[in-house]
C-alpha atoms as a PDB file:
ATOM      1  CA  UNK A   1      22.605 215.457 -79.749  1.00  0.00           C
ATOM      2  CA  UNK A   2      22.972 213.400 -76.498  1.00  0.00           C
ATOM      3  CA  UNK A   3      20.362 211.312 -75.622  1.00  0.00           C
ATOM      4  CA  UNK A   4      19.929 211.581 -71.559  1.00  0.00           C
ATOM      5  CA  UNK A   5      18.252 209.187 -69.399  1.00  0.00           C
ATOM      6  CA  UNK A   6      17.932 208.368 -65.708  1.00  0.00           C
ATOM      7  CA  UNK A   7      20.621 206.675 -63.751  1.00  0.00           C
ATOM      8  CA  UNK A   8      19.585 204.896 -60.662  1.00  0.00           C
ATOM      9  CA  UNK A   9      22.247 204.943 -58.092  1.00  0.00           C
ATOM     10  CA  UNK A  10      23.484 203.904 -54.572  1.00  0.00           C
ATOM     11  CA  UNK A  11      25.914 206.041 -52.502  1.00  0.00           C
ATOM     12  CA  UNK A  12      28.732 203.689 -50.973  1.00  0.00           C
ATOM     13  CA  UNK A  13      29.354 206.156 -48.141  1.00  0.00           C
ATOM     14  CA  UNK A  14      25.533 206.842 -46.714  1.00  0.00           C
ATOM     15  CA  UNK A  15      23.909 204.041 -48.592  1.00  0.00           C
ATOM     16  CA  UNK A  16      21.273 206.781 -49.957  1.00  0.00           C
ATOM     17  CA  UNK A  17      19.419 205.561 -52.930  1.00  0.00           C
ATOM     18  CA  UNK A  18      18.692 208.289 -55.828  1.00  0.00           C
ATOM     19  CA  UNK A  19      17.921 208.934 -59.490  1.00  0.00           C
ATOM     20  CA  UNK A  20      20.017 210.822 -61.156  1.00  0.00           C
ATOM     21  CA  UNK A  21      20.933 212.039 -64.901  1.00  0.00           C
ATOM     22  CA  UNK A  22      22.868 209.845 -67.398  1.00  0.00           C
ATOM     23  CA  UNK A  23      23.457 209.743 -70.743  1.00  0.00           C
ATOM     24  CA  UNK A  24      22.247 206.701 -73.333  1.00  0.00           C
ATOM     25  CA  UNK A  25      24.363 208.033 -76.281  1.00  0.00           C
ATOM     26  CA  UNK A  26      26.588 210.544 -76.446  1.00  0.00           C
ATOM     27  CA  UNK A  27      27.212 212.182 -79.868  1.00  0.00           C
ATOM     28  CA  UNK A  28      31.484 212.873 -79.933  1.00  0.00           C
ATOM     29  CA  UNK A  29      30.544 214.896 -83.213  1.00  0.00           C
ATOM     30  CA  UNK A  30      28.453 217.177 -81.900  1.00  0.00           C
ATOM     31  CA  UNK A  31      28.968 217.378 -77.838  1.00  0.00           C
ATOM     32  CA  UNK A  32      32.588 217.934 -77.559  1.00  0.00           C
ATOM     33  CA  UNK A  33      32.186 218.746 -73.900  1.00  0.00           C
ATOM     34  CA  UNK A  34      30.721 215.758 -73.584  1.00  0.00           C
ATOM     35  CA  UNK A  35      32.979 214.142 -75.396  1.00  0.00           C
ATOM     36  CA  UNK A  36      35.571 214.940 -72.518  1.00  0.00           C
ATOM     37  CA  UNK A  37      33.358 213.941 -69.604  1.00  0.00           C
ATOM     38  CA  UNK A  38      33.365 210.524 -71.684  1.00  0.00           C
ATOM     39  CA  UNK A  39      36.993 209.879 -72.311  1.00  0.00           C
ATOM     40  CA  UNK A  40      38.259 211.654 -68.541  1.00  0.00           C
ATOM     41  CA  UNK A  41      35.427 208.873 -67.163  1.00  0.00           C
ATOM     42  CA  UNK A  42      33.676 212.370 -65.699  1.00  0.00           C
ATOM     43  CA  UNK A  43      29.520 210.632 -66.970  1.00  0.00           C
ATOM     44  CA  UNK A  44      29.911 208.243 -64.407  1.00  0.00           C
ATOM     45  CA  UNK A  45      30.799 210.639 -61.510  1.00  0.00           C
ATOM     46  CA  UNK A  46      27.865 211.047 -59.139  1.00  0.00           C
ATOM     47  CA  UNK A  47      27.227 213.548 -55.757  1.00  0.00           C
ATOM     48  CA  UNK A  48      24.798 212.072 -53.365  1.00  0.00           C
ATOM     49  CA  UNK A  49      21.855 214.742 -52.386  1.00  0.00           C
ATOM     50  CA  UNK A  50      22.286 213.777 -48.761  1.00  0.00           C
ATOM     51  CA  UNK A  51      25.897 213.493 -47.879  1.00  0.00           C
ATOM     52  CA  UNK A  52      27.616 215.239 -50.467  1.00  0.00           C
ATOM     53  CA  UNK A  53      29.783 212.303 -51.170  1.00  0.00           C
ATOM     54  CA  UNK A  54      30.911 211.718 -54.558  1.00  0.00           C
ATOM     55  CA  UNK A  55      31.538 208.540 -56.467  1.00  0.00           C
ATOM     56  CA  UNK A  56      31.557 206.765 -59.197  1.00  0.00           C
ATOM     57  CA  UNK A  57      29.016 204.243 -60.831  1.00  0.00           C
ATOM     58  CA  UNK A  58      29.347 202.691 -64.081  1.00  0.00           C
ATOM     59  CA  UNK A  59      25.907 202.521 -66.207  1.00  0.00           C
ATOM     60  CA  UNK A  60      25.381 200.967 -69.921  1.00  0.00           C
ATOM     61  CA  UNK A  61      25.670 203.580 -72.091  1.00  0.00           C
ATOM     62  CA  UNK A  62      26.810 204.476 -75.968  1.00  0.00           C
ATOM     63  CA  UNK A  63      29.191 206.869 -77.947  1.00  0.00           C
ATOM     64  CA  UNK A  64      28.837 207.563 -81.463  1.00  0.00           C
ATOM     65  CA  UNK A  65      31.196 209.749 -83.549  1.00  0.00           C
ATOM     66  CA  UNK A  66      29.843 210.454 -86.784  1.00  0.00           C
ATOM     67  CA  UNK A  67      33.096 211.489 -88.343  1.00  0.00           C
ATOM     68  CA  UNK A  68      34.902 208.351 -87.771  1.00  0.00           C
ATOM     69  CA  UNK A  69      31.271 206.274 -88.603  1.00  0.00           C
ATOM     70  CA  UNK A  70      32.038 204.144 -84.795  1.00  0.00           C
ATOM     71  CA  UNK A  71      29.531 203.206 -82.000  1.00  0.00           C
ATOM     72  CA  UNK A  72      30.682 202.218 -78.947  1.00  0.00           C
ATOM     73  CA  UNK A  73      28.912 200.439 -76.469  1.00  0.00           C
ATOM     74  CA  UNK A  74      29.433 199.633 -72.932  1.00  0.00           C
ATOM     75  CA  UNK A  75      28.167 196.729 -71.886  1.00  0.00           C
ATOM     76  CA  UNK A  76      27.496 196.201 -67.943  1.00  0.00           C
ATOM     77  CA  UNK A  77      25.575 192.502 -68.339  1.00  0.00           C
ATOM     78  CA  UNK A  78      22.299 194.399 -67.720  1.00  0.00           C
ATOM     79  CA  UNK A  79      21.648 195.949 -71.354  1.00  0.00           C
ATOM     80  CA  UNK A  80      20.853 194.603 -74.413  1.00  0.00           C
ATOM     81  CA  UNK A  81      22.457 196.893 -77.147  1.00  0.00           C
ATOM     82  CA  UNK A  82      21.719 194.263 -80.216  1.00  0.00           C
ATOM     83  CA  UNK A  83      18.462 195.787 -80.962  1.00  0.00           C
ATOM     84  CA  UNK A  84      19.916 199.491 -80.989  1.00  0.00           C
ATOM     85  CA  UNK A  85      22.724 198.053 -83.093  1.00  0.00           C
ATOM     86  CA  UNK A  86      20.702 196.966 -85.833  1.00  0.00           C
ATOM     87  CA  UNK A  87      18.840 199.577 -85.856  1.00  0.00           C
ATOM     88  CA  UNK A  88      21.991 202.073 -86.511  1.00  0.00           C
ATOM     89  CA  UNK A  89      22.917 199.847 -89.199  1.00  0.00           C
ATOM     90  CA  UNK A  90      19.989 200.786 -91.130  1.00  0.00           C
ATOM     91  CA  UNK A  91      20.724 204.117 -90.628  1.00  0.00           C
ATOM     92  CA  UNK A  92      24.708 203.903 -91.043  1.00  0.00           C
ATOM     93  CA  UNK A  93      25.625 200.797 -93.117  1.00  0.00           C
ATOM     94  CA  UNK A  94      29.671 201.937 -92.747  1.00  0.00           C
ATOM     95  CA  UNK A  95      29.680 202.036 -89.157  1.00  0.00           C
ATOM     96  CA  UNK A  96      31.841 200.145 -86.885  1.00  0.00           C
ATOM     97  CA  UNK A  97      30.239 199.207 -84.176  1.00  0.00           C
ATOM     98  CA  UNK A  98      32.341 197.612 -80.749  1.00  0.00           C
ATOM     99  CA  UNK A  99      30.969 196.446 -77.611  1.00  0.00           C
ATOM    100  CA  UNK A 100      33.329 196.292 -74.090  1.00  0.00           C
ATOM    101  CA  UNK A 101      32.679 195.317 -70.887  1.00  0.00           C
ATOM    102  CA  UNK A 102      34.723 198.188 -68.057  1.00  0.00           C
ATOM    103  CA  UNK A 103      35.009 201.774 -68.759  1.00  0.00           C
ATOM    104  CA  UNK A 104      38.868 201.772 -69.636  1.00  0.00           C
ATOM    105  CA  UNK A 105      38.150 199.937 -72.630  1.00  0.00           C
ATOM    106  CA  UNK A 106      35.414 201.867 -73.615  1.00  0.00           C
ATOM    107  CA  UNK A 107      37.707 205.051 -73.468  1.00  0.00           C
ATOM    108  CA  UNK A 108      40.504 202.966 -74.846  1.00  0.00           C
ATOM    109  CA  UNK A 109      37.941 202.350 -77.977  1.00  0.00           C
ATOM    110  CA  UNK A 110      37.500 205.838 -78.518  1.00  0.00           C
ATOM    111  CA  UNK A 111      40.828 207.234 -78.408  1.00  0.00           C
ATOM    112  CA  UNK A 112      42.040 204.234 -80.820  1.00  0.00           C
ATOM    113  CA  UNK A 113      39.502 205.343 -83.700  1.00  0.00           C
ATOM    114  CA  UNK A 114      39.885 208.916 -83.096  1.00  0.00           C
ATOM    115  CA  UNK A 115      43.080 208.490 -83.920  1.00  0.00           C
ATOM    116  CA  UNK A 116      41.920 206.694 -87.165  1.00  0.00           C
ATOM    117  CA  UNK A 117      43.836 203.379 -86.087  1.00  0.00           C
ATOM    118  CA  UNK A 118      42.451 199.618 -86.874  1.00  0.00           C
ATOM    119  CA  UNK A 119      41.370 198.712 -83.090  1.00  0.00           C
ATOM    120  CA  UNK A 120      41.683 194.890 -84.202  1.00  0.00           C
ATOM    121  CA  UNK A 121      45.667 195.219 -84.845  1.00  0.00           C
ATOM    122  CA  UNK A 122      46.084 197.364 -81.755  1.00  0.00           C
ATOM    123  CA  UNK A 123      44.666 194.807 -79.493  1.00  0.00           C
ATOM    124  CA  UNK A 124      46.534 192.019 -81.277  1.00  0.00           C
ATOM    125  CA  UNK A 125      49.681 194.305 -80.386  1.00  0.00           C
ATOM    126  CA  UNK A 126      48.670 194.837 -76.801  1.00  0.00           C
ATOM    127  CA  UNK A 127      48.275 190.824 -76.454  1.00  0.00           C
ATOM    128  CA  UNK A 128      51.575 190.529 -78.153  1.00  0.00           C
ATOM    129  CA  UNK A 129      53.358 192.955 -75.608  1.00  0.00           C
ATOM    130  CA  UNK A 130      51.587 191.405 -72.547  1.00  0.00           C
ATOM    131  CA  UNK A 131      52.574 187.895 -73.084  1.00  0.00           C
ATOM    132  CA  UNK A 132      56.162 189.425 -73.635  1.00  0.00           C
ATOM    133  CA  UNK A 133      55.622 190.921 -70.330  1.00  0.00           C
ATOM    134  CA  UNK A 134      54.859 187.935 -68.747  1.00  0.00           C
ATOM    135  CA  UNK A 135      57.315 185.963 -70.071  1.00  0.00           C
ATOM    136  CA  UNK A 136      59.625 188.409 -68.394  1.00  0.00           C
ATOM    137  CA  UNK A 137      58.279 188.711 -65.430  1.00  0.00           C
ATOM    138  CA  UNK A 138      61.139 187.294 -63.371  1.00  0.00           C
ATOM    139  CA  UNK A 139      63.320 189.357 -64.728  1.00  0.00           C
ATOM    140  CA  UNK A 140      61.344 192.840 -64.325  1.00  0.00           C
ATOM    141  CA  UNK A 141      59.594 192.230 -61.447  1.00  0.00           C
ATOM    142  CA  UNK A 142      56.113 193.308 -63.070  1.00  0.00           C
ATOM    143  CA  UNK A 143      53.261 191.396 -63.718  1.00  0.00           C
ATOM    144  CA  UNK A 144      51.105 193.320 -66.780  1.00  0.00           C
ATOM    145  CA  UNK A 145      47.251 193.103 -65.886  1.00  0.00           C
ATOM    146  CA  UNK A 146      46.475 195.025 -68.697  1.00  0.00           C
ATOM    147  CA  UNK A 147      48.122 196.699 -71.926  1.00  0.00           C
ATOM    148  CA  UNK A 148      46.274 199.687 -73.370  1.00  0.00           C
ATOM    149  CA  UNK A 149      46.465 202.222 -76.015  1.00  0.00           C
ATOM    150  CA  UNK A 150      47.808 205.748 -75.094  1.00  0.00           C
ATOM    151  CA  UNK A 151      48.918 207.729 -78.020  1.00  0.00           C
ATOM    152  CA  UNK A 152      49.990 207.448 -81.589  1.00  0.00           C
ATOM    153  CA  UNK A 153      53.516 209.712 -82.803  1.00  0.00           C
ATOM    154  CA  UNK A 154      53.210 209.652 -86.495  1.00  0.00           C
ATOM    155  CA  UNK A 155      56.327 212.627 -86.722  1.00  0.00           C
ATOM    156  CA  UNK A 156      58.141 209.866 -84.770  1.00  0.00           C
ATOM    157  CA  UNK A 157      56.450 206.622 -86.433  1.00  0.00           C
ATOM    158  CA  UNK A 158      55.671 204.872 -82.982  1.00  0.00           C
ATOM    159  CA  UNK A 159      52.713 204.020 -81.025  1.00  0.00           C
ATOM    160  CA  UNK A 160      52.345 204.301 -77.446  1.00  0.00           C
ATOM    161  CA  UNK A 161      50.845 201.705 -74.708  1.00  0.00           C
ATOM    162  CA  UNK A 162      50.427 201.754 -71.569  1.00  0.00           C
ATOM    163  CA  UNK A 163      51.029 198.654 -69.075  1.00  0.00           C
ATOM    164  CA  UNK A 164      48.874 198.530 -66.115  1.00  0.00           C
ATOM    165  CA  UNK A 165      50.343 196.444 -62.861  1.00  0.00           C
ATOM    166  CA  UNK A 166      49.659 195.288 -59.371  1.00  0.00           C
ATOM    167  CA  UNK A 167      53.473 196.983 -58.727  1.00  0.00           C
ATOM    168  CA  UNK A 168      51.457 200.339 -59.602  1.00  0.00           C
ATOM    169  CA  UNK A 169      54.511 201.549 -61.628  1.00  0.00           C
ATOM    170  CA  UNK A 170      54.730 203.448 -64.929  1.00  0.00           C
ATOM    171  CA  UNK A 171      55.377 201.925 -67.792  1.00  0.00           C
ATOM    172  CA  UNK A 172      55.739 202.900 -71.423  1.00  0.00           C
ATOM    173  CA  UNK A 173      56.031 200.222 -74.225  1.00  0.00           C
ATOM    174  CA  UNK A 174      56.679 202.012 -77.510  1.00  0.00           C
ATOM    175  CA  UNK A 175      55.811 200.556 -80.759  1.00  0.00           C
ATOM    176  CA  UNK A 176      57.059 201.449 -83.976  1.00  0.00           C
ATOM    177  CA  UNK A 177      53.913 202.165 -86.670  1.00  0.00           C
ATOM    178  CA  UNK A 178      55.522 199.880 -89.412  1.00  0.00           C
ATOM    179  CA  UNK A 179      54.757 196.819 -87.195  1.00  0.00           C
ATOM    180  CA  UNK A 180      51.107 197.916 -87.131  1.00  0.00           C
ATOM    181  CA  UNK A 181      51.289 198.875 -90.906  1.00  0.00           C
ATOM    182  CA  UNK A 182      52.496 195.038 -91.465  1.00  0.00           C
ATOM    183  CA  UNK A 183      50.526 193.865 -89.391  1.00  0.00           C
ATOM    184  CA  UNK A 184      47.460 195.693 -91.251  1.00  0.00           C
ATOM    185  CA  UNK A 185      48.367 195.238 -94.732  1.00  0.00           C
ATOM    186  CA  UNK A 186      51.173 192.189 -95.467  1.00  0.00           C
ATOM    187  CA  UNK A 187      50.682 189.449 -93.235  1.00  0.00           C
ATOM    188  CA  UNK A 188      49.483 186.477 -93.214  1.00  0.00           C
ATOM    189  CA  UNK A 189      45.790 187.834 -90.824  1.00  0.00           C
ATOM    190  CA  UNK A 190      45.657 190.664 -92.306  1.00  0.00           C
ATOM    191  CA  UNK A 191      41.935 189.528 -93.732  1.00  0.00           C
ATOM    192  CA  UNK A 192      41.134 188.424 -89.908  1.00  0.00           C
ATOM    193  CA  UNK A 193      41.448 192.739 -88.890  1.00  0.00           C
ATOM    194  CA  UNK A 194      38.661 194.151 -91.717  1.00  0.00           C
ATOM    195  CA  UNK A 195      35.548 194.922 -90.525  1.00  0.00           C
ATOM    196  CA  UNK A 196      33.313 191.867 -90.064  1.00  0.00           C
ATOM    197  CA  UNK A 197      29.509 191.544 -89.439  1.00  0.00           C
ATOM    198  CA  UNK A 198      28.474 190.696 -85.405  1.00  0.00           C
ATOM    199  CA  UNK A 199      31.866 190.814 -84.602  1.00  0.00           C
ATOM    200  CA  UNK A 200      31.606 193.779 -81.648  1.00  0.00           C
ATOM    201  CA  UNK A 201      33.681 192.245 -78.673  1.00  0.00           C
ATOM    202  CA  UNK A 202      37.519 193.116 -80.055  1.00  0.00           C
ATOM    203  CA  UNK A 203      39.390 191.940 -76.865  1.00  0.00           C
ATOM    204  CA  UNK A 204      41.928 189.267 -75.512  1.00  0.00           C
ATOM    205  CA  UNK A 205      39.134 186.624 -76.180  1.00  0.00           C
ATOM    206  CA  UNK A 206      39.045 187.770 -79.777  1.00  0.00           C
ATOM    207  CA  UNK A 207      42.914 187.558 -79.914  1.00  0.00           C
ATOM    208  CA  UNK A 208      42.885 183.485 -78.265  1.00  0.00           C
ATOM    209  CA  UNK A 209      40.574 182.832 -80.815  1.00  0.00           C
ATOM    210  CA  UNK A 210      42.525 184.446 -83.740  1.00  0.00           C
ATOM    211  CA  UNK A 211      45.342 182.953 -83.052  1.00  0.00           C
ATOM    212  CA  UNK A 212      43.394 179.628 -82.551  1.00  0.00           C
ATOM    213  CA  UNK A 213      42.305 180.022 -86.082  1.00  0.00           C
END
C-alpha cells in the first residue's frame, strides 16, 4: 500500500501557501493507478484552494515494485533516504535500490526495470549516444541535453532512446539489443554493471567514473 504524507506547497501564480497530500512510497505492485500518476509525472500535480491554478512541484518521494525487487528514490537535496534504505535491505536483501535527482530520471528508472533491463548498461549506452551526438553537432545542428530510455522492441531486437534538445525536435536513436547483450555479458566491464552495495546514483557521473576506472 502507498504510504501518503503531507506536501507543503507554494502556488507560482497567487503565491498561496498550502498543505496538501503526497505520497512517501508508492507500491507499483499493488497501486497500479498509482503507478500511472508516477510514471505520467501526475503525484506532483497540485490545484491551489484559492485560485484554482494548477502546477507542478516536485517533493522527495519513493517507488517500490515488489515484482522486479527495485526502490527508487528521488532525491530533491532535502531528504535523507539512507536510513529508509537500510532499513528495506533488512527486509529485501535482493533489492536494487537507485537514487536520482529530477523526476525524468526517476520515471526513466522505472520504465528501464519494468522492462527487466540492467539500468547500468542503459545509461552507459545513453552516454555513448550523447557524446556521438555531440561530436556531430555541426553537422546536425542539435545539441543532446539529455539521452533517455523510451522503449525496448524485443520482436525487433532494438532499444529505443530518446534525445532531448534546446532545438526542441524529435529524435529517435535506435539501438540494437545485441549491443546491450555484449555490453552485459562479454566485455571487458561487464563486472562494473552487477549490482554493487551503496552504489544508488547510476548516472553520467557514474559513467565518467567508469570509464575513469
Amino acid at each position: 500500500m502507498a504510504i501518503k504524507k503531507e506536501v507543503n506547497c507554494t502556488c507560482p501564480e497567487c503565491k498561496r501557501v498550502f498543505m496538501s497530500k503526497g505520497y512517501e512510497i508508492v507500491n507499483g505492485s499493488v497501486d497500479e493507478h498509482l503507478r500511472q500518476a508516477v510514471v505520467t509525472g501526475r503525484i506532483f500535480d497540485f490545484t491551489c484552494p484559492n485560485c484554482n491554478y494548477i502546477f507542478r512541484q516536485l517533493y522527495a518521494t519513493a517507488y517500490q515494485d515488489m515484482e522486479k525487487q527495485m526502490m527508487i528514490f528521488l532525491d530533491l537535496g532535502d531528504h535523507d533516504w539512507s536510513e529508509k534504505i537500510a532499513e528495506t535491505k533488512k527486509l529485501f536483501p535482493d533489492y536494487s535500490f537507485r537514487v536520482v535527482r529530477d523526476m525524468m530520471a526517476y520515471i526513466e528508472k522505472i520504465h528501464i526495470f519494468s522492462a527487466g533491463l540492467n539500468d547500468k548498461v542503459i545509461t552507459y549506452l545513453e552516454a555513448y549516444i550523447k557524446k556521438s551526438m555531440v561530436d556531430r553537432k555541426a553537422e546536425t545542428g542539435i545539441e543532446p541535453s539529455q539521452v533517455l530510455f523510451d522503449s525496448l522492441h524485443g520482436s525487433k531486437g532494438l532499444i529505443s532512446f530518446g534525445v532531448l534538445n534546446p532545438q526542441k525536435k524529435r529524435v529517435m536513436i535506435d539501438t540494437p539489443i545485441t549491443d546491450y547483450q555484449h555490453l552485459l555479458n562479454q566485455s571487458a566491464i561487464k563486472e562494473r554493471f552487477s549490482e554493487k552495495d551503496d552504489e544508488y546514483y547510476i548516472d553520467e557521473g557514474w559513467v565518467k567514473r567508469l570509464e575513469m576506472g
